[in-house]
Structures are given as structure tokens and as C-alpha cells.
C-alpha atoms as a PDB file:
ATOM      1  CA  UNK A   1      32.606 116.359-180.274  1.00  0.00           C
ATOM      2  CA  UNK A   2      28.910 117.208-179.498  1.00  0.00           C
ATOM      3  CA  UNK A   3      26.776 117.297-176.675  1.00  0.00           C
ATOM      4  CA  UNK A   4      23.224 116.526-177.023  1.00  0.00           C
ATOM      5  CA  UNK A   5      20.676 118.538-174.862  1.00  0.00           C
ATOM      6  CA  UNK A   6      19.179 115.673-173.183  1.00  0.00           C
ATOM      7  CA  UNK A   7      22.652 113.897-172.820  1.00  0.00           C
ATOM      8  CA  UNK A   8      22.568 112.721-169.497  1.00  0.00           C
ATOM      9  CA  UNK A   9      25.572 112.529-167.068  1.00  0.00           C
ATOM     10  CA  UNK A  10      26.335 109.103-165.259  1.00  0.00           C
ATOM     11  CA  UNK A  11      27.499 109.598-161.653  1.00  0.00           C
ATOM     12  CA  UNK A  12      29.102 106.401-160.275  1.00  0.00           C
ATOM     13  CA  UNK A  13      29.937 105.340-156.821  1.00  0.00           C
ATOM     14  CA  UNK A  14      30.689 108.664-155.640  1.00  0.00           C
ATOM     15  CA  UNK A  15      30.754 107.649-152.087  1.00  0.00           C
ATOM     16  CA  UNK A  16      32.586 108.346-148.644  1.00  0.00           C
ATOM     17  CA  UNK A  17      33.936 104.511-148.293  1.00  0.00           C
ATOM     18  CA  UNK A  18      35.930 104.796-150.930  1.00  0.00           C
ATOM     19  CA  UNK A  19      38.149 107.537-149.077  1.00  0.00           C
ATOM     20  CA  UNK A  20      39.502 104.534-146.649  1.00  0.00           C
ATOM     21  CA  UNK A  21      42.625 104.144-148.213  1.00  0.00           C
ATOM     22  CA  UNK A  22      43.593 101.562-145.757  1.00  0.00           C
ATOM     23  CA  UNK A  23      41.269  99.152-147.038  1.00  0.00           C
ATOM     24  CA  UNK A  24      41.301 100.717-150.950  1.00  0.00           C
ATOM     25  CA  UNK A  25      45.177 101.356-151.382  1.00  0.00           C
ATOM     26  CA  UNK A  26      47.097 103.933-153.154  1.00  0.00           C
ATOM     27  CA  UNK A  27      44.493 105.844-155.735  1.00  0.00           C
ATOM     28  CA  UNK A  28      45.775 108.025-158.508  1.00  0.00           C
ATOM     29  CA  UNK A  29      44.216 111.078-159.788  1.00  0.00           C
ATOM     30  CA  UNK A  30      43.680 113.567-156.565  1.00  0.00           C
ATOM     31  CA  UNK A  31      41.933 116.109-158.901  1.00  0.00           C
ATOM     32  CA  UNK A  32      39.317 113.302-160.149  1.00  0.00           C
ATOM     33  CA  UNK A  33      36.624 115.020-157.314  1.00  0.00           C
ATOM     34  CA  UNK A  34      36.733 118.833-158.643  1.00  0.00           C
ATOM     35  CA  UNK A  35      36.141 117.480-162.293  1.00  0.00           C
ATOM     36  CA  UNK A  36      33.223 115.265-161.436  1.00  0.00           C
ATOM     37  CA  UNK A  37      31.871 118.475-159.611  1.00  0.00           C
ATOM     38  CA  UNK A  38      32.502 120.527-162.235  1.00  0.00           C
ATOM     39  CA  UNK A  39      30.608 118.208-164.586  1.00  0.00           C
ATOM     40  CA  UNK A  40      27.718 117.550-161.798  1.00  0.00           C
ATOM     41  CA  UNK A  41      27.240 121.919-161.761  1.00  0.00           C
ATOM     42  CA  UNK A  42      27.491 121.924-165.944  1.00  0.00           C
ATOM     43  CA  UNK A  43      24.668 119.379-166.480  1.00  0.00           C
ATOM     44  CA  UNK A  44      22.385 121.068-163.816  1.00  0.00           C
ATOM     45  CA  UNK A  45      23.061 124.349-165.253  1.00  0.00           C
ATOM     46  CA  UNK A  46      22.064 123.390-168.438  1.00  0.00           C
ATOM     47  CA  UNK A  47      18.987 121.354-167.530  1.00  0.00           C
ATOM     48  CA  UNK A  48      20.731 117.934-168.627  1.00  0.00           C
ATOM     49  CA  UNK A  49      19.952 114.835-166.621  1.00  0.00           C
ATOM     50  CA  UNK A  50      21.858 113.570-163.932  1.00  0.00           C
ATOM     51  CA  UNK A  51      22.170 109.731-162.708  1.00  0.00           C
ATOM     52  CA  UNK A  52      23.583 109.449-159.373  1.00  0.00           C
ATOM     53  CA  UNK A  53      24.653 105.883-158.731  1.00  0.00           C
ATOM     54  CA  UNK A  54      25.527 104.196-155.610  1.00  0.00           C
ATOM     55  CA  UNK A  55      27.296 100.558-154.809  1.00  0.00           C
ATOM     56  CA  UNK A  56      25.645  98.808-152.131  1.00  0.00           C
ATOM     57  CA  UNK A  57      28.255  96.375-151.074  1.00  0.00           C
ATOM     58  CA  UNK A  58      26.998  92.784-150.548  1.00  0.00           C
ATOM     59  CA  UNK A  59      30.084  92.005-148.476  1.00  0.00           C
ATOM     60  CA  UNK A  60      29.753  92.746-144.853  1.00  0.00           C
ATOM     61  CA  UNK A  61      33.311  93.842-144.886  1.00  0.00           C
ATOM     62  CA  UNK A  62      33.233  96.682-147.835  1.00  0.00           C
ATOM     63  CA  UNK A  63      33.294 100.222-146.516  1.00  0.00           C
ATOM     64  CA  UNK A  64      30.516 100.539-148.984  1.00  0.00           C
ATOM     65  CA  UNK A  65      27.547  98.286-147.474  1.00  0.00           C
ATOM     66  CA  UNK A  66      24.466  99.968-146.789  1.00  0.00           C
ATOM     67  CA  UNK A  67      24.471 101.377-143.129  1.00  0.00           C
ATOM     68  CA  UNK A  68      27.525 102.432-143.593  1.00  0.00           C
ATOM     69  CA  UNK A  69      28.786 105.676-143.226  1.00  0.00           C
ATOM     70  CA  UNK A  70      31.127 104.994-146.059  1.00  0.00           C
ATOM     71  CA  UNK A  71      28.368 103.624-148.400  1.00  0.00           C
ATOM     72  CA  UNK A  72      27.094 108.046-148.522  1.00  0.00           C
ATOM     73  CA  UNK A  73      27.738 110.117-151.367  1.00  0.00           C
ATOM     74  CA  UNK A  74      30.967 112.145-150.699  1.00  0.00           C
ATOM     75  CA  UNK A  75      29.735 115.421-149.618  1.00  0.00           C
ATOM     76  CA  UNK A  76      30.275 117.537-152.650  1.00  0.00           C
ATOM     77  CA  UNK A  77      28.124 114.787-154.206  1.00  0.00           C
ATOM     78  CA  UNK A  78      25.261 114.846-151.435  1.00  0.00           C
ATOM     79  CA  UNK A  79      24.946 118.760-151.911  1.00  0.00           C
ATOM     80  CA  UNK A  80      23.989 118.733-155.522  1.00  0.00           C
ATOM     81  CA  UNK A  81      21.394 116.134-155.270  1.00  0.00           C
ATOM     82  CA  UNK A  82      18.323 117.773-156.500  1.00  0.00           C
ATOM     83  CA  UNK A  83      20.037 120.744-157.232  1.00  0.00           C
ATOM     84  CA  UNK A  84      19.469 120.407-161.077  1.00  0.00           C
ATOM     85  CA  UNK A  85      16.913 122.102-163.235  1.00  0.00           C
ATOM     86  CA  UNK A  86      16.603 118.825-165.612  1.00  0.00           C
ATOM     87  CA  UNK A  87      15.645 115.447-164.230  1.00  0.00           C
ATOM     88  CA  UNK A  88      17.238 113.183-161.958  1.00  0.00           C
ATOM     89  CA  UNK A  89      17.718 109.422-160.908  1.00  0.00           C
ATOM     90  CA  UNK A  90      19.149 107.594-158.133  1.00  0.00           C
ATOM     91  CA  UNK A  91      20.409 104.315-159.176  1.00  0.00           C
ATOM     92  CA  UNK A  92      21.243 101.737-156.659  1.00  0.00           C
ATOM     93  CA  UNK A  93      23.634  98.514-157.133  1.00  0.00           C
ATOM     94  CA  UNK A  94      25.438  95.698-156.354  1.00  0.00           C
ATOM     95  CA  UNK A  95      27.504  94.740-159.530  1.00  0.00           C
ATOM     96  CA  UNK A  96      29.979  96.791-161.251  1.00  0.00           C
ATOM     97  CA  UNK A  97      27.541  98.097-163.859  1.00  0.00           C
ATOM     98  CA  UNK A  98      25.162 100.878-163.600  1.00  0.00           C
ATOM     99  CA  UNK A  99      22.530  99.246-165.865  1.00  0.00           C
ATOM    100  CA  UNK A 100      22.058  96.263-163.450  1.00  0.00           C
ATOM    101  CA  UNK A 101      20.771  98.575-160.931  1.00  0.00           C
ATOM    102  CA  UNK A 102      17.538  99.728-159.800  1.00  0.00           C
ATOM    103  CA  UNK A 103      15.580 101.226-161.284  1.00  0.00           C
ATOM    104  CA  UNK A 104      16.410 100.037-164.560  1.00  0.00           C
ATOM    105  CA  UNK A 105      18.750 102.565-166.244  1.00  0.00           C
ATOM    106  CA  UNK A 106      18.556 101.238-170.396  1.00  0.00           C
ATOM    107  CA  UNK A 107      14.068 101.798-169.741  1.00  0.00           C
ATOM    108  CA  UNK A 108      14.697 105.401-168.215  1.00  0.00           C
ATOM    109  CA  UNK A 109      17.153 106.290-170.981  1.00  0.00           C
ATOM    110  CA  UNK A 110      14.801 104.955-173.582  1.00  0.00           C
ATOM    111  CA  UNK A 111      11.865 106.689-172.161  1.00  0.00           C
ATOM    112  CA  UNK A 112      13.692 109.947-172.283  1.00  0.00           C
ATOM    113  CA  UNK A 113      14.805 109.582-175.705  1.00  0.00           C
ATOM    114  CA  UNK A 114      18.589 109.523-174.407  1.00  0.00           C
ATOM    115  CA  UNK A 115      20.822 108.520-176.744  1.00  0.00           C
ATOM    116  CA  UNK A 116      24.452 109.693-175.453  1.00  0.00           C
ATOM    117  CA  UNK A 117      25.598 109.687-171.685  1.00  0.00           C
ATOM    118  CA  UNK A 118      28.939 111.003-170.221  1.00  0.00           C
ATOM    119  CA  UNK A 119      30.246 108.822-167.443  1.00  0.00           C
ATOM    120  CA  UNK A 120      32.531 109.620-164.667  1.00  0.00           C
ATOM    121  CA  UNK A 121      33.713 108.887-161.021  1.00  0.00           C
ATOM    122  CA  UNK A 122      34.534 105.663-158.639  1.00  0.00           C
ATOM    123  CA  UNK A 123      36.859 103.347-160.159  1.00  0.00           C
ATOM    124  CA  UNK A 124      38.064 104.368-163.684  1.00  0.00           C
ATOM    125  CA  UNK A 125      38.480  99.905-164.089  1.00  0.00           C
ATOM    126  CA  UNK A 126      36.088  98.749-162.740  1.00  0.00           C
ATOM    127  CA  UNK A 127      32.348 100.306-162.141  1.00  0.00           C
ATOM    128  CA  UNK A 128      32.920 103.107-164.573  1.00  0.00           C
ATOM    129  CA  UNK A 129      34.367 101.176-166.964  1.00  0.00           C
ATOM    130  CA  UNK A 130      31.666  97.915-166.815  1.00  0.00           C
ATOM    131  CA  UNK A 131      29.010 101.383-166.971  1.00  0.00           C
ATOM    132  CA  UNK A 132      31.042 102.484-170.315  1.00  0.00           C
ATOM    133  CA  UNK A 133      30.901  99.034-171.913  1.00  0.00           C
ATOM    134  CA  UNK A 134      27.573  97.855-171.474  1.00  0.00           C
ATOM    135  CA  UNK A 135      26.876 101.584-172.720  1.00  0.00           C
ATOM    136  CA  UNK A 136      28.397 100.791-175.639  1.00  0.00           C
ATOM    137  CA  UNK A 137      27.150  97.329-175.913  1.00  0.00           C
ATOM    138  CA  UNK A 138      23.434  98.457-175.872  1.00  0.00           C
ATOM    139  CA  UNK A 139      24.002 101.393-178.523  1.00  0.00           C
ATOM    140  CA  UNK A 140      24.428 104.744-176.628  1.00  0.00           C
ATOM    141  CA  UNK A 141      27.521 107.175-177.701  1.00  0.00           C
ATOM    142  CA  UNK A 142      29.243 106.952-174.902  1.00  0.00           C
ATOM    143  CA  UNK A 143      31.706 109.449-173.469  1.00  0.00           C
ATOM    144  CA  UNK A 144      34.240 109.207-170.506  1.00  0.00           C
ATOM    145  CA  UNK A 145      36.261 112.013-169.593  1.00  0.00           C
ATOM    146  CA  UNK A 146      39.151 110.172-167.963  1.00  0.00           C
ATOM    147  CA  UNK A 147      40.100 112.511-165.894  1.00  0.00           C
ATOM    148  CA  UNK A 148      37.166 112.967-163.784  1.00  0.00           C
ATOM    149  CA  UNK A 149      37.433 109.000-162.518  1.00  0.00           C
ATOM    150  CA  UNK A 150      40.336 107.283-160.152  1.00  0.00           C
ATOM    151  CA  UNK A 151      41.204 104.082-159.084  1.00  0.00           C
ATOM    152  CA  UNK A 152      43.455 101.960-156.217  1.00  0.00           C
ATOM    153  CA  UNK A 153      46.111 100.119-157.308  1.00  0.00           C
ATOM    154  CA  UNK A 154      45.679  96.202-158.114  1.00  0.00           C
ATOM    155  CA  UNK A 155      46.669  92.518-157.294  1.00  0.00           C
ATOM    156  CA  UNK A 156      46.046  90.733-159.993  1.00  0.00           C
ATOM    157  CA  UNK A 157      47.285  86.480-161.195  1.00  0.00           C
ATOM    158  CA  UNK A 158      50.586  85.055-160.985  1.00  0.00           C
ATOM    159  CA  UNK A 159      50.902  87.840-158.563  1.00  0.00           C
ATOM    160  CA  UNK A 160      51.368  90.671-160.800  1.00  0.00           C
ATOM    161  CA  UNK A 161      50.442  94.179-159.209  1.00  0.00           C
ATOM    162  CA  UNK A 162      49.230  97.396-161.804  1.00  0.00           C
ATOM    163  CA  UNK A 163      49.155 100.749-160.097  1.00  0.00           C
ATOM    164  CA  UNK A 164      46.334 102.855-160.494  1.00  0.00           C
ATOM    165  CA  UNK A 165      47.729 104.885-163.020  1.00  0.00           C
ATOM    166  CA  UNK A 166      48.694 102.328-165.176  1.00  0.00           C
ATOM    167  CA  UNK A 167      45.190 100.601-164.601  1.00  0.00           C
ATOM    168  CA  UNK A 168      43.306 103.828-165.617  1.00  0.00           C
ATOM    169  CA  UNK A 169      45.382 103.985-169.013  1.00  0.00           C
ATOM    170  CA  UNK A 170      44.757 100.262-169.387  1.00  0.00           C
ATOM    171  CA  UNK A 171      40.848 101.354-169.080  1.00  0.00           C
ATOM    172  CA  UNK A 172      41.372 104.033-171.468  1.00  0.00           C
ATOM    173  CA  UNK A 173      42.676 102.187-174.498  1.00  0.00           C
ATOM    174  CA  UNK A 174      40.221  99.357-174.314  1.00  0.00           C
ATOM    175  CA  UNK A 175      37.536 101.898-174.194  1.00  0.00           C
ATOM    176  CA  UNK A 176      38.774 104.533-176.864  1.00  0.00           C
ATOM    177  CA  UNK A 177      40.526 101.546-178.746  1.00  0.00           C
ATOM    178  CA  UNK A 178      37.866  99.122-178.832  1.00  0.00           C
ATOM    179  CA  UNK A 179      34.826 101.838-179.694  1.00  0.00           C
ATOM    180  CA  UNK A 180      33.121 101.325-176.352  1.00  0.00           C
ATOM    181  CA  UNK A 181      33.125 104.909-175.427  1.00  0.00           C
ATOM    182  CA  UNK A 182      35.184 108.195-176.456  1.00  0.00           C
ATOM    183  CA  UNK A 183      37.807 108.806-173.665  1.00  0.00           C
ATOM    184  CA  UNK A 184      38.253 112.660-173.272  1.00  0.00           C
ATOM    185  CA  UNK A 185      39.513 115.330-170.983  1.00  0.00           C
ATOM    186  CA  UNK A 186      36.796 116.905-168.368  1.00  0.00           C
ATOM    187  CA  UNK A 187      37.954 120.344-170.058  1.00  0.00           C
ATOM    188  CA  UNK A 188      36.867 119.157-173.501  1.00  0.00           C
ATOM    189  CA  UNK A 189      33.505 117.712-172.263  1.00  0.00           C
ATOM    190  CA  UNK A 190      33.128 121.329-170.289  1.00  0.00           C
ATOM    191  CA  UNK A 191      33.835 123.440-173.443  1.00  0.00           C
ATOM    192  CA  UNK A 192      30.909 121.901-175.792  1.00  0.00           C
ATOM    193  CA  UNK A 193      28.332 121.580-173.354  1.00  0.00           C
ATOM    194  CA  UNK A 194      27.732 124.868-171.579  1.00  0.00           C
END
């Protein structure tokens, strides 16, 4: 595995709101927030460009809407904005993918000659995963180091129920499996791009 210089690192829905486990549910991976952090402090060391994407929930009910306190970058997040010596983009939303967002994410990557993007954070099935897809859809090597996401467990039809773990691992092997994106370790992703 390689990491380009100008690979950029994808950032999604970081944010405070998703802490409210009474509205969320049981999450897996408590370790998910050092990783991401470790990744955010590797990319800005090394002058790669950082996305920071945020959900702004339609539904007046989501602990992510806009005027929110929940709908803020987790704090750890917040304190390395603009922290990096390469660029930097703030991508705002209100689907699950990062490339409907504003500004448009596919132009700034083009623009900047980016060809690869790692993608991490808030929730492994659904945001980061839709991110990783379309990535893969539109061309760009796309890698996701698993363990720097987490999810909530799941209702889904016929009123089967998939914890988050199992939902994360369901993520993983449609994304490794189907040649969306590589799914990695945080360590492994750490170790070639410093």
C-alpha cells in the first residue's frame, strides 16, 4: 500500500450529536475517535489535504440539525481545523455522501490533481460508506481504515436488528469485496504515510 503526497484525508460527520446515545443506540468501536485523530495530526504533518465534512440534518428532530449544539465537530475535531500545513475544505451536507455536498468535492479533487483519498469517521454504514462508494464509482483509489469509523446498532425489515459490529463488518466486505475501496487498519495507513 502507498500513499500519495497529495492524498487527501476525508473527515466525515465528526460531530457532537452523534455522542447522544439515547437517540443513536449502542455504537461499537470506542477507540474509533483516537484513530481519526491520529490520522487528522498525520495528514497535517505531512502537508496532505484534509476534508472536514459535516451532516446538516434536515429533520428537526436529529441531534445533528444546524443550530444545534450536537450538529459541532467533536472537540478533538474543532481543534485541528486549520491546523494543517496543506490545504483544507469544509464540506457541508444533507445526504449520506460527501460528494453531494457543498462545495462540490469530485471539482476540488480534480482541481488538485487528487487521485486517492482515505476516508474515516461517523457511521462506518452509512455516510462513510455512501463517501467510499461513490469514491469508487467516480475513479479515485479509495482507502478506509475501518477502524477509525463506528456505528449504532440497526432496525432493519421484517424486523431484523444488526448490531454495530456486525454492521461495520457487513460495510467492510462490500467495500474490500466489491473493489469500492481498500479496507485497512489505521496502523497500516499510519506506517506508509508519515
Amino acid at each position: 500500500m502507498e500513499i500519495a503526497e497529495n492524498a487527501a484525508l476525508v473527515v466525515v460527520d465528526v460531530q457532537k450529536g452523534f455522542e447522544e446515545e439515547e437517540f443513536w443506540g449502542p455504537r461499537n468501536n470506542p477507540g474509533a475517535d483516537d484513530n481519526i485523530a491520529s490520522l487528522i495530526d498525520a495528514w497535517q504533518a505531512t502537508g496532505r489535504p484534509v476534508v472536514f465534512v459535516r451532516h446538516d440534518a434536515s429533520k428537526p428532530v436529529s441531534p445533528l440539525r444546524p443550530g444545534y449544539v450536537g450538529n459541532d465537530f467533536k472537540e478533538y475535531v474543532e481543534q485541528r481545523r486549520g491546523k494543517g500545513a496543506g490545504p483544507e475544505l469544509l464540506v457541508t451536507k444533507t445526504v449520506n455522501s460527501a460528494f453531494y455536498g457543498t462545495p462540490d468535492l469530485d471539482a476540488w479533487f480534480k482541481a488538485a490533481g487528487i487521485t486517492q483519498f482515505v476516508v474515516t469517521g461517523i457511521q462506518t454504514n452509512m455516510c462513510v460508506e455512501t463517501t467510499a462508494r461513490m469514491g469508487g464509482n467516480l475513479g479515485y483509489e479509495v482507502l478506509c481504515p475501518l477502524d477509525a469509523t463506528h456505528t449504532f446498532d440497526l432496525v432493519g425489515p421484517f424486523g431484523w436488528r444488526l448490531d454495530a459490529e456486525d454492521l461495520a463488518r457487513a460495510t467492510a466486505v462490500s467495500l474490500h469485496g466489491g473493489r469500492f475501496a481498500s479496507v485497512v487498519s489505521t496502523e497500516e495507513i499510519l506506517a506508509v504515510a508519515r
